[in-house]
N, C-alpha and C. Protein backbone atom coordinates (compact mmCIF):
# COMPACT_ATOMS: atom_id res chain seq x y z
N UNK A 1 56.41 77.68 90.72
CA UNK A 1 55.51 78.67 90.15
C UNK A 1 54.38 78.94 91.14
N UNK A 2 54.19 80.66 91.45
CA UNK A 2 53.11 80.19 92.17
C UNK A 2 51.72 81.64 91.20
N UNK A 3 50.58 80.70 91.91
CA UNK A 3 49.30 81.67 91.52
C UNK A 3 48.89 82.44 92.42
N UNK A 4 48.43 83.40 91.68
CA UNK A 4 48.14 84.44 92.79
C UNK A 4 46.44 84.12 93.20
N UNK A 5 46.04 84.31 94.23
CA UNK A 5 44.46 83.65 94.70
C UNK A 5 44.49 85.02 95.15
N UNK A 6 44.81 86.24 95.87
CA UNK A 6 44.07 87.37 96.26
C UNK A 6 44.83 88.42 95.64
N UNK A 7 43.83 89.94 95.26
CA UNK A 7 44.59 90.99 94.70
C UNK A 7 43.93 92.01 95.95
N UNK A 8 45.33 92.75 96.70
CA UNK A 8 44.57 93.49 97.76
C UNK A 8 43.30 94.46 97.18
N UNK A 9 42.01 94.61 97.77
CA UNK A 9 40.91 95.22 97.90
C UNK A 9 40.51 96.09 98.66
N UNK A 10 41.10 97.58 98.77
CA UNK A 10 40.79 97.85 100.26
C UNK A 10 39.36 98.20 100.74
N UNK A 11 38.52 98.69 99.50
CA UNK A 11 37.09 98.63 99.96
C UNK A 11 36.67 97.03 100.88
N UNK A 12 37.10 96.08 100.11
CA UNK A 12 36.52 95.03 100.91
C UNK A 12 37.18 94.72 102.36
N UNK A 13 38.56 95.05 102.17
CA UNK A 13 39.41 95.17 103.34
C UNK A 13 38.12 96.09 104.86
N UNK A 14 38.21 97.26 103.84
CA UNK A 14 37.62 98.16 105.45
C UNK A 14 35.93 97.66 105.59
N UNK A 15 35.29 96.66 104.60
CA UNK A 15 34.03 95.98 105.63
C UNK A 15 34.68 94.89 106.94
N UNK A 16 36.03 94.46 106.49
CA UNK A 16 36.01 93.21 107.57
C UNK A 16 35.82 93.45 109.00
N UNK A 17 34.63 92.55 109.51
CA UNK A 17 34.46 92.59 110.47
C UNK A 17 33.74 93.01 110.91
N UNK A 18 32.51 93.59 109.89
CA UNK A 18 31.13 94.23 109.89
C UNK A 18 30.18 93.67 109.98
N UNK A 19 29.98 92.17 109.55
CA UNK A 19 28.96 91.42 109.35
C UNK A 19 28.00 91.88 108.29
N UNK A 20 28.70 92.36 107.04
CA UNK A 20 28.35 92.74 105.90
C UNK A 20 26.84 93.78 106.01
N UNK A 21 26.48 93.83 106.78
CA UNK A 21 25.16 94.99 107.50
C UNK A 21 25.54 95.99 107.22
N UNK A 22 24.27 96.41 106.77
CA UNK A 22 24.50 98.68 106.90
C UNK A 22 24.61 99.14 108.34
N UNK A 23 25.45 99.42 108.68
CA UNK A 23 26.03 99.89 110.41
C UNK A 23 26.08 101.61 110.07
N UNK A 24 25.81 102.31 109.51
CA UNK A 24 25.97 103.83 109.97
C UNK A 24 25.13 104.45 108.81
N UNK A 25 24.66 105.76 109.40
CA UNK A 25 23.33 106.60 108.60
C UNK A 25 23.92 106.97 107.75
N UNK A 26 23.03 107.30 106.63
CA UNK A 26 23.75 107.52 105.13
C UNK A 26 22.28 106.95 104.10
N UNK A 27 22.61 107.72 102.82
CA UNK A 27 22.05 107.42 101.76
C UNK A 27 22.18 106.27 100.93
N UNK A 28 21.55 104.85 100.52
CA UNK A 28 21.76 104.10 99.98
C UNK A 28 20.77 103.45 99.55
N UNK A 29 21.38 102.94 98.33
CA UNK A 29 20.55 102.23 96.87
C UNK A 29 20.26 100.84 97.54
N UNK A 30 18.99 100.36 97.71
CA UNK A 30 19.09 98.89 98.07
C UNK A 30 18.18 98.33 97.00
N UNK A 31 17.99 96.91 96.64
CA UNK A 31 17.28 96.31 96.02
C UNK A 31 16.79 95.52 97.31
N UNK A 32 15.86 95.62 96.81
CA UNK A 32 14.45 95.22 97.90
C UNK A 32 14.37 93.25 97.58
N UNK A 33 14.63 92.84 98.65
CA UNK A 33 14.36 90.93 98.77
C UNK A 33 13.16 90.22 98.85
N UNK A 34 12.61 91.16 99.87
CA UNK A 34 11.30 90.73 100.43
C UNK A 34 10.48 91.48 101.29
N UNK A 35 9.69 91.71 101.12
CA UNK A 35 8.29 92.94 101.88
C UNK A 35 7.76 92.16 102.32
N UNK A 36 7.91 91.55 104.09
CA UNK A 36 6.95 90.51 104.96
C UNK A 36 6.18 91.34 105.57
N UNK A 37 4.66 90.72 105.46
CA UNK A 37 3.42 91.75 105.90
C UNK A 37 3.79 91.23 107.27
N UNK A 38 3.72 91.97 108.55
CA UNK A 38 3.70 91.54 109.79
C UNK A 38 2.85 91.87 110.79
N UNK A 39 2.52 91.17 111.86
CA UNK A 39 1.96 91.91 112.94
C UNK A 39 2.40 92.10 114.31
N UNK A 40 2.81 92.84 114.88
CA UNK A 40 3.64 92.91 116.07
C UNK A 40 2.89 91.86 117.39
N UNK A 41 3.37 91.93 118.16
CA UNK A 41 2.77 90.97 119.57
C UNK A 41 1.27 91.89 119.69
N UNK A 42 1.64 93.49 119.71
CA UNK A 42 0.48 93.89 120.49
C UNK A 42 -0.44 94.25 119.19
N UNK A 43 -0.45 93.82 118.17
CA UNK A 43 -1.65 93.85 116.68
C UNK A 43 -1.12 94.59 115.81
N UNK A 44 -0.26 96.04 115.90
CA UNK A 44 0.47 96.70 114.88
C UNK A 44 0.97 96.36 113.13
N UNK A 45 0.12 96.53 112.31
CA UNK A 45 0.89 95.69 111.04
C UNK A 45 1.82 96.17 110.81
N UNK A 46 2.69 96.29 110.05
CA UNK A 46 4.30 96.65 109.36
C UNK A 46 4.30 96.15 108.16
N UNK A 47 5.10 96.59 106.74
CA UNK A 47 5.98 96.09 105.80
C UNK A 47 7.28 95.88 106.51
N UNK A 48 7.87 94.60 106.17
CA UNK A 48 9.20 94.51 106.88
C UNK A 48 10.12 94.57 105.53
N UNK A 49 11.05 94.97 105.55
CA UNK A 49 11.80 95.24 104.29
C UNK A 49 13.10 94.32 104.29
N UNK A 50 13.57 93.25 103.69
CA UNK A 50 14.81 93.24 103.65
C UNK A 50 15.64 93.23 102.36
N UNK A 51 17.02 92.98 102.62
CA UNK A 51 17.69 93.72 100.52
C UNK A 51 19.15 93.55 100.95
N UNK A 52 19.31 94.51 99.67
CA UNK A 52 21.00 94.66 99.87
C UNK A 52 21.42 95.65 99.15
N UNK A 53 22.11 96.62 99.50
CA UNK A 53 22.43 97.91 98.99
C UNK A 53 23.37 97.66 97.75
N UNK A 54 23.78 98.33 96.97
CA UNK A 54 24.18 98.65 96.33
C UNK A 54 25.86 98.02 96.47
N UNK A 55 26.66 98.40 97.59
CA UNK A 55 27.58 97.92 98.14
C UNK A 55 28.02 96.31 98.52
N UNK A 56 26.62 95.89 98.56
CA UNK A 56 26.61 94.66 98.70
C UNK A 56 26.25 94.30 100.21
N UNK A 57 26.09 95.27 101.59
CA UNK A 57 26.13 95.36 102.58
C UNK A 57 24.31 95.29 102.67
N UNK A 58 23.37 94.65 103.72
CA UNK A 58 22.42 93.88 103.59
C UNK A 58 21.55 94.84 104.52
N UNK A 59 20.52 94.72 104.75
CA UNK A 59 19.48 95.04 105.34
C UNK A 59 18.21 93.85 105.76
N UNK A 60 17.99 94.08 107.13
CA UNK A 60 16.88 93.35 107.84
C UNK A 60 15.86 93.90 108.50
N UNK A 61 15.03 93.33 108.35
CA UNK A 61 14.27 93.72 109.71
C UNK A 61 13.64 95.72 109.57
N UNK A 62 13.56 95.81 108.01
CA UNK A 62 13.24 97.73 107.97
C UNK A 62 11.87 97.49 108.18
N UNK A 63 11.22 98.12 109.23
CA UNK A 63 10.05 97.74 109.80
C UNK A 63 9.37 99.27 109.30
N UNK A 64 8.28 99.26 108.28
CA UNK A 64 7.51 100.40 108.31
C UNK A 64 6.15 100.17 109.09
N UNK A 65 5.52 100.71 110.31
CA UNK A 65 4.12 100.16 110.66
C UNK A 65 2.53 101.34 109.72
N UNK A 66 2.25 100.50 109.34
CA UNK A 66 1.31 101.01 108.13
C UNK A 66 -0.69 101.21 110.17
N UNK A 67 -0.42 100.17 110.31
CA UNK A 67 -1.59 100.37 111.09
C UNK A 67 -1.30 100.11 112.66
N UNK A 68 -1.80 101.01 113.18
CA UNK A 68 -1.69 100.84 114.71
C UNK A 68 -2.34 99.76 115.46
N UNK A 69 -1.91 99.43 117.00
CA UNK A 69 -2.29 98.05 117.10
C UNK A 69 -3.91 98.22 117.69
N UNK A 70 -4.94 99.07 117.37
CA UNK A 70 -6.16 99.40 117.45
C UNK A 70 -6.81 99.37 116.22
N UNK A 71 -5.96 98.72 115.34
CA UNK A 71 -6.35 99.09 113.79
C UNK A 71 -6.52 100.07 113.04
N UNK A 72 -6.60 101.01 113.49
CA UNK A 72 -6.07 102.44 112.75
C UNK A 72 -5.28 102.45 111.42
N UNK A 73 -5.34 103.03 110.70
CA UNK A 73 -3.84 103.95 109.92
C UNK A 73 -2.77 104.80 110.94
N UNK A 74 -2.31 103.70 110.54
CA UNK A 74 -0.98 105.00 110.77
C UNK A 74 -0.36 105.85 109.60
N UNK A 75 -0.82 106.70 109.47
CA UNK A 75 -0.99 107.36 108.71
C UNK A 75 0.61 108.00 107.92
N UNK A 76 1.38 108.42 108.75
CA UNK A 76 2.95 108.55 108.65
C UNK A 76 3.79 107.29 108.25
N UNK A 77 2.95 106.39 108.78
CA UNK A 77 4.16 104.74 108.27
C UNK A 77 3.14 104.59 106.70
N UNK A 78 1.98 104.70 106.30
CA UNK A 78 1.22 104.35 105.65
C UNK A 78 1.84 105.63 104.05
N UNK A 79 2.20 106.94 104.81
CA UNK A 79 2.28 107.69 103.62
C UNK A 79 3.71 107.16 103.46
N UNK A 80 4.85 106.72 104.12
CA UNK A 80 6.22 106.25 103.66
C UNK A 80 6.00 105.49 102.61
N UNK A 81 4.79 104.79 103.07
CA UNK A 81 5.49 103.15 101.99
C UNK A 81 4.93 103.71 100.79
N UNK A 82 3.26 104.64 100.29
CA UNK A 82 3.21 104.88 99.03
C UNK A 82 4.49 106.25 98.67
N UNK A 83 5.53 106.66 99.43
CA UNK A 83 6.27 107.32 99.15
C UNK A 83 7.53 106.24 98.34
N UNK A 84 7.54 105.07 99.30
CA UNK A 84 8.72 103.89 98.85
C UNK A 84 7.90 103.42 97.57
N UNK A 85 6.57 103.22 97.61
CA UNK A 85 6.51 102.87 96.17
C UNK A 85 6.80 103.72 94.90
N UNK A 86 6.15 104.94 95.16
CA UNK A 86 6.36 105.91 94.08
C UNK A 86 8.29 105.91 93.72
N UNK A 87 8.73 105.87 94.41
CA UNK A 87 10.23 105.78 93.90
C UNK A 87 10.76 104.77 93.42
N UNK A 88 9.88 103.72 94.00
CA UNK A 88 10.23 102.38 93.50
C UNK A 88 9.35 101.76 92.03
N UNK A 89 8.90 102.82 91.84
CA UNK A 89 7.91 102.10 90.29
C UNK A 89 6.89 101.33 90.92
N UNK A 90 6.17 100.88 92.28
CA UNK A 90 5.44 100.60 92.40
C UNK A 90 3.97 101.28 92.36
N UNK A 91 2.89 100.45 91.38
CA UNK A 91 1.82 101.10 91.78
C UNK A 91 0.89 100.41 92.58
N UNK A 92 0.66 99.13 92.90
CA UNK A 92 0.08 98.64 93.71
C UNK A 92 0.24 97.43 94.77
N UNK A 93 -0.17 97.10 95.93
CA UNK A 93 0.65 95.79 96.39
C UNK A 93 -0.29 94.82 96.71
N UNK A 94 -0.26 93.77 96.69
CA UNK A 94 -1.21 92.95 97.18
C UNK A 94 -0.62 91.95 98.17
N UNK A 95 -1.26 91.19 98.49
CA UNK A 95 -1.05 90.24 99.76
C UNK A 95 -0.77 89.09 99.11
N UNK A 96 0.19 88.07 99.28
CA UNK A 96 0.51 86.78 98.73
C UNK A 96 1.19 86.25 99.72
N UNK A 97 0.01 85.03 99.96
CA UNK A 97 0.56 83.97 100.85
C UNK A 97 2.04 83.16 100.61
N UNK A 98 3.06 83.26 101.02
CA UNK A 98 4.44 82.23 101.23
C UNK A 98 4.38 81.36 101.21
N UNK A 99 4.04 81.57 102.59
CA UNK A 99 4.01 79.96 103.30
C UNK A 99 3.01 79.74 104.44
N UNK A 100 2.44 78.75 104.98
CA UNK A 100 1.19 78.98 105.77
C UNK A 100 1.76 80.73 107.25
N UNK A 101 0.70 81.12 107.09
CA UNK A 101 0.95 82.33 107.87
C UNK A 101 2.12 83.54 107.52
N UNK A 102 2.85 83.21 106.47
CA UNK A 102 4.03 84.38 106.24
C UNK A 102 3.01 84.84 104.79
N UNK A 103 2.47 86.31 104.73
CA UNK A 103 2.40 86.86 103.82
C UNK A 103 3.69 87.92 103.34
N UNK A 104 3.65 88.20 102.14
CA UNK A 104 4.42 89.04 101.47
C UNK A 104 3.75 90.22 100.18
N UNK A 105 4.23 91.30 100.36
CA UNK A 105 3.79 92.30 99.00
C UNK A 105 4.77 91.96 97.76
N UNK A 106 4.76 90.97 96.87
CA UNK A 106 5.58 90.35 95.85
C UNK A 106 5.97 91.80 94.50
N UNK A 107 5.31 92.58 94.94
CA UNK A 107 5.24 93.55 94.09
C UNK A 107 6.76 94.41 94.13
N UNK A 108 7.08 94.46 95.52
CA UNK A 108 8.37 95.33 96.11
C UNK A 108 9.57 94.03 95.53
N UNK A 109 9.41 92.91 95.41
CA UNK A 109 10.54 92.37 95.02
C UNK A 109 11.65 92.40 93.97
N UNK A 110 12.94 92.59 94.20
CA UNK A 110 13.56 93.01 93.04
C UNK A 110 13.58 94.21 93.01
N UNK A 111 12.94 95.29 93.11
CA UNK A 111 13.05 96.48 93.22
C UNK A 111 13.99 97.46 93.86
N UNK A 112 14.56 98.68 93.24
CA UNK A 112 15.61 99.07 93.67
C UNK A 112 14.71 100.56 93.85
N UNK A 113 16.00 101.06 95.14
CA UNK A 113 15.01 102.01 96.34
C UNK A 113 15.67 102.88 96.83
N UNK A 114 16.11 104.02 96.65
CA UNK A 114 16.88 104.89 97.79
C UNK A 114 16.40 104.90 98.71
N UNK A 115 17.26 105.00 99.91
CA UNK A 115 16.55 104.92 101.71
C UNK A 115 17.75 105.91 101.76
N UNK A 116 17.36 107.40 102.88
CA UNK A 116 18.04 107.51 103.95
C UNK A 116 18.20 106.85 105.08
N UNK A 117 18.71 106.29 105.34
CA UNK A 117 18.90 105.41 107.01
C UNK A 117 19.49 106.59 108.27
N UNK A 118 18.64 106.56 109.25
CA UNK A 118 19.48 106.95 110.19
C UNK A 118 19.61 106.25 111.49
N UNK A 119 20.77 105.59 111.82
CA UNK A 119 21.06 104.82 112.84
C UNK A 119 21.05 105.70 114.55
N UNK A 120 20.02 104.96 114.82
CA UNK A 120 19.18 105.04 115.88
C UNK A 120 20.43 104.28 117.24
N UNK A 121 20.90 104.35 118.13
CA UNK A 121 21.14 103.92 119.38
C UNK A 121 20.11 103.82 120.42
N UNK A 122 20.03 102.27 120.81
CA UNK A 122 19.00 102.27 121.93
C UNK A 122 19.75 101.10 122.71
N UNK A 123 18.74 100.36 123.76
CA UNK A 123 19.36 99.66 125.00
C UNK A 123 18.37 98.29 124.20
N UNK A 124 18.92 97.22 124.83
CA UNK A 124 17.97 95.93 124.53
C UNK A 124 17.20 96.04 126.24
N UNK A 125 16.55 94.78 126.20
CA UNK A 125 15.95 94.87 127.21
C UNK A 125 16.39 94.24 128.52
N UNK A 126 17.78 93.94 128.17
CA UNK A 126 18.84 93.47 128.81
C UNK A 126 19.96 94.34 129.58
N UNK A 127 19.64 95.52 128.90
CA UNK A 127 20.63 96.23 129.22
C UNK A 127 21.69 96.68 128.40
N UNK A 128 21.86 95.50 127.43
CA UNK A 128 23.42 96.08 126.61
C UNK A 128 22.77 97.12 124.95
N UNK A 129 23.99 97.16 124.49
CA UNK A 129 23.43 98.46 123.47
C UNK A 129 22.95 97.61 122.52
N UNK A 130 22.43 98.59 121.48
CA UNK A 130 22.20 97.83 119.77
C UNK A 130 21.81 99.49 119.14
N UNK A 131 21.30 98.57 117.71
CA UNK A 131 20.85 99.80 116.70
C UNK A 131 19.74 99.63 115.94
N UNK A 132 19.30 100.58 115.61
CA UNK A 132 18.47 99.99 114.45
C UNK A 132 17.97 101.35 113.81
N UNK A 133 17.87 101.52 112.79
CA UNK A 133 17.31 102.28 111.43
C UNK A 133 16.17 103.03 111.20
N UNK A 134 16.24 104.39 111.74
CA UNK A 134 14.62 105.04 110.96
C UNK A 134 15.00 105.18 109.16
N UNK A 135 13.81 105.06 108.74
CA UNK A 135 13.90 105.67 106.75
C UNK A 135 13.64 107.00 107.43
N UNK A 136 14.57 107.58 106.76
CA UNK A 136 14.08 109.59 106.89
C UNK A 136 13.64 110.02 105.41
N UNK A 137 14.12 109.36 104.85
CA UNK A 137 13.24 109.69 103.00
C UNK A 137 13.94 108.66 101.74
N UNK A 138 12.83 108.45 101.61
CA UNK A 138 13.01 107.76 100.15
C UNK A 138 13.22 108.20 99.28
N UNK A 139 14.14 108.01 97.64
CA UNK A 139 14.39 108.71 96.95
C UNK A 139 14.50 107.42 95.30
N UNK A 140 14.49 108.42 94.42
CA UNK A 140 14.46 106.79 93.14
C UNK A 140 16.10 106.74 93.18
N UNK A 141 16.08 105.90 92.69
CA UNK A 141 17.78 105.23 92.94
C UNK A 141 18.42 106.07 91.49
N UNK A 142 17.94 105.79 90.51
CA UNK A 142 18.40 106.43 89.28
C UNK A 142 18.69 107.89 89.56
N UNK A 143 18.26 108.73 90.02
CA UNK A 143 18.25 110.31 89.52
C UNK A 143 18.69 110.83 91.08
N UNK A 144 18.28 110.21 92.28
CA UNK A 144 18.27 110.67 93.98
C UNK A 144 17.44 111.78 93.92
N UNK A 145 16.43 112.06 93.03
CA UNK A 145 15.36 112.93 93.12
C UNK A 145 14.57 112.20 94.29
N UNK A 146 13.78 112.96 95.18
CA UNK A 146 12.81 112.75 95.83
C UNK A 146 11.50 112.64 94.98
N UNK A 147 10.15 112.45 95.57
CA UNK A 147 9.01 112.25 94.56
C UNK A 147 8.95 114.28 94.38
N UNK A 148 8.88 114.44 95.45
CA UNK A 148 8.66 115.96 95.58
C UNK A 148 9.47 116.69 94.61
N UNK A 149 10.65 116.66 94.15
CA UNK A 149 11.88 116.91 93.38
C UNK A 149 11.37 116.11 91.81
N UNK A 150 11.23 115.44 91.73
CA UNK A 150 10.96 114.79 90.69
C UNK A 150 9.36 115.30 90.19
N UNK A 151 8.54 115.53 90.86
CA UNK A 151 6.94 116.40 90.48
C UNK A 151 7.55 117.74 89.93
N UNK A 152 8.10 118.38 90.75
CA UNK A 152 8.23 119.99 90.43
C UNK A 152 9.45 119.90 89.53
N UNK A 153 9.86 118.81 88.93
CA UNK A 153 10.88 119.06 88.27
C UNK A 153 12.32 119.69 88.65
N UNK A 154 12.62 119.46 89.55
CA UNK A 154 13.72 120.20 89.89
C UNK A 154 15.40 118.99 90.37
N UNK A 155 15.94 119.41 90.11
CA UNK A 155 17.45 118.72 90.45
C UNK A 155 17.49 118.08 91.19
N UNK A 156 18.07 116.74 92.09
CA UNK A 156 18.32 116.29 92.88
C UNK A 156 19.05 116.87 93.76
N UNK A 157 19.06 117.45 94.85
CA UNK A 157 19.44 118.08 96.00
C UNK A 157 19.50 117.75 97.03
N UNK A 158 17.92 117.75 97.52
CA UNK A 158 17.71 117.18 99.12
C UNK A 158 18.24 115.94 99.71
N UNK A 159 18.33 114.98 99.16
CA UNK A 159 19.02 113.78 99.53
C UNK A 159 20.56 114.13 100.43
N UNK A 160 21.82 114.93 99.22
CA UNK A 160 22.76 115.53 99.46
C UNK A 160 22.47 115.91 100.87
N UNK A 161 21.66 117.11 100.94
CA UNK A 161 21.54 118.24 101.93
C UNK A 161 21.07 117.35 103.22
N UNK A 162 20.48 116.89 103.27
CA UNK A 162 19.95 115.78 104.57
C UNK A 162 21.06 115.09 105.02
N UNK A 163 21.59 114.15 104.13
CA UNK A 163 22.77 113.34 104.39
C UNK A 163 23.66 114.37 105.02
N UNK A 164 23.97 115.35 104.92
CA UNK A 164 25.18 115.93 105.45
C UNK A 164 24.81 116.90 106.75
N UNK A 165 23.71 116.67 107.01
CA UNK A 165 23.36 117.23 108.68
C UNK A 165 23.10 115.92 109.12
N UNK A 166 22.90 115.20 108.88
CA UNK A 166 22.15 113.89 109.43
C UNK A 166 23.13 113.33 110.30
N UNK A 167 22.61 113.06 111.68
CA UNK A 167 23.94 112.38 112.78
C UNK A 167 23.07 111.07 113.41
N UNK A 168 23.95 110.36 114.10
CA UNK A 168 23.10 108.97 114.76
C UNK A 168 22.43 109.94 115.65
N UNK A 169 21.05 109.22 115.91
CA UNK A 169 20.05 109.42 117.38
C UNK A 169 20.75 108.77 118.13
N UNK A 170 20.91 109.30 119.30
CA UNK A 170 20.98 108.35 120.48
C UNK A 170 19.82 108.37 121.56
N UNK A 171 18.91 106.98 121.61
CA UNK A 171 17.74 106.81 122.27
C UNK A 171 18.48 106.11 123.73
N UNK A 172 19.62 105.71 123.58
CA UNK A 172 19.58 105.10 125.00
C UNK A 172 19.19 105.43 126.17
N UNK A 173 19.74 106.48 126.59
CA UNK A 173 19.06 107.51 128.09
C UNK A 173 17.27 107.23 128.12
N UNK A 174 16.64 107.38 127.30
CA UNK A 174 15.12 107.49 127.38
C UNK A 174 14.62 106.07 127.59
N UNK A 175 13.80 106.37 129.03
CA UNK A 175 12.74 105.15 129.87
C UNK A 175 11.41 104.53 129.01
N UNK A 176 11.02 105.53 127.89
CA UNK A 176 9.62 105.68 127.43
C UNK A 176 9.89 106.11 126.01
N UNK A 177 8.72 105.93 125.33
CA UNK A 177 8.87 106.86 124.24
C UNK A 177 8.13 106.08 123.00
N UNK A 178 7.63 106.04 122.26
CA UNK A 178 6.85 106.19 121.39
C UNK A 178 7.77 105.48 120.02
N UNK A 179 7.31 104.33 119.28
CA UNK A 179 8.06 104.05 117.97
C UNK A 179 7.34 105.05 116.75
N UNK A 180 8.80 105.57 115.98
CA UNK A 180 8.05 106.53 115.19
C UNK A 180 7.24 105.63 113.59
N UNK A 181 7.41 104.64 113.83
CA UNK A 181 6.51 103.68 112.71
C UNK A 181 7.12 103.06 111.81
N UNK A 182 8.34 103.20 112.12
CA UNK A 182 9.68 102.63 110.70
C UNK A 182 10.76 102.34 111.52
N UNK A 183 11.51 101.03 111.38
CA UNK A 183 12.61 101.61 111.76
C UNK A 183 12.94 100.40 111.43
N UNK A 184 14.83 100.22 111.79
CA UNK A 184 15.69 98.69 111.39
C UNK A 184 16.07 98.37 112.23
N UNK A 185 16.00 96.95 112.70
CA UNK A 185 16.60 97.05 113.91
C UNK A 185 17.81 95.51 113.96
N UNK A 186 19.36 95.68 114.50
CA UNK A 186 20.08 94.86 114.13
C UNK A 186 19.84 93.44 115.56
N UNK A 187 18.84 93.98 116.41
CA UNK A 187 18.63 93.21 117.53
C UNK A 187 17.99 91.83 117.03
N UNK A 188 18.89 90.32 117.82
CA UNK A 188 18.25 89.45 116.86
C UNK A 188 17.19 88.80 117.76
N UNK A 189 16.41 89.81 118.39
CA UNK A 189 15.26 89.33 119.36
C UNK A 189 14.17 90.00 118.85
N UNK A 190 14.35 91.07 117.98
CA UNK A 190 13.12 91.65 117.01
C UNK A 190 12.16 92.11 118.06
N UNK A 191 12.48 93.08 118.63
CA UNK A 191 11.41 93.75 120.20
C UNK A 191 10.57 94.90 119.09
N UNK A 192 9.43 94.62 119.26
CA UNK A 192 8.42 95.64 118.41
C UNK A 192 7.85 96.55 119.18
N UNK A 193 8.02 97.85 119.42
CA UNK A 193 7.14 98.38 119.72
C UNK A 193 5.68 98.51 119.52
N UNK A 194 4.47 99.00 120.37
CA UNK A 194 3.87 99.45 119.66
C UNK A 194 3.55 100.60 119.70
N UNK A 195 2.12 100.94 119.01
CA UNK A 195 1.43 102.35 119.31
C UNK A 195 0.83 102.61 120.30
């Protein structure tokens, strides 16, 4: 007699070999793990985001930078995250110590989040390739209304319409260039830009 232990799966079939990671741009539902307050080498703060989509496929390292490393606002990483909260039911975040030196916003935890991702191509500092993730818009997971869509009352659309022009960046060729204040990155050397 025998038992059966596997029933073919082909969704799970076509992750093998992915390292269960979000690897390509697209719209997806994640529940939010942990929001680590950070500061880059050169002073830059960030929300660092990590989770797991909907799919079950994970996220690290979603770096929004809220202040420049002069202390500034950054004003574009700063309006994302009250954009990620408003979709996320958040209304406020506070600072809560971890563990000596790791703070966290405990508020984002558990929380579920539409992200556009768009997978970025760049070089390490080595030379060989990698990737990593701008957010191009946040959206509530329930409805894929945007906040903007969801104020004026109107249908969920834009999400659709983005996703389907939306192609990878490729940054590799470029010597220089500027971090746009968000991004994911699958490099496990965590190179931060700054401002």
């Amino acid at each position: 007699m025998s038992n059966v232990i596997f029933t073919y799966n082909e969704e799970a079939a076509l992750t093998a070999g992915q390292g269960g990671f979000i690897n390509e741009t697209g719209a997806y539902i994640i529940t939010i793990g942990e929001a680590l307050l950070t500061t880059s080498k050169g002073g830059a703060k960030a929300i660092e985001f990590s989770g797991e989509a909907d799919d079950g496929r994970k996220i690290q390292y979603l770096s929004v930078y809220v202040s420049k490393k002069d202390g500034t606002e950054n004003t574009f990483g700063a309006n994302m995250i009250h954009a990620i909260m408003g979709c996320a039911g958040v209304k406020q975040l506070t600072q809560y110590m971890k563990s000596a030196g790791v703070y966290i916003a405990p508020e984002f935890a558990g929380k579920r989040v539409g992200l556009v991702l768009q997978k970025v191509l760049s070089k390490k500092d080595d030379g060989s390739d990698t990737y990593k993730f701008d957010i191009r818009m946040p959206f509530n997971a329930d409805t894929r209304q945007t906040l903007q869509e969801r104020h004026d009352g109107k249908n969920a659309e834009t999400i659709d319409k983005l996703v389907a022009t939306l192609k990878d960046k490729d940054d590799r060729k470029k010597t220089t260039g500027g971090n746009s204040g968000y991004h994911y990155g699958m490099d496990d050397d965590q190179n931060y830009q700054d401002f």
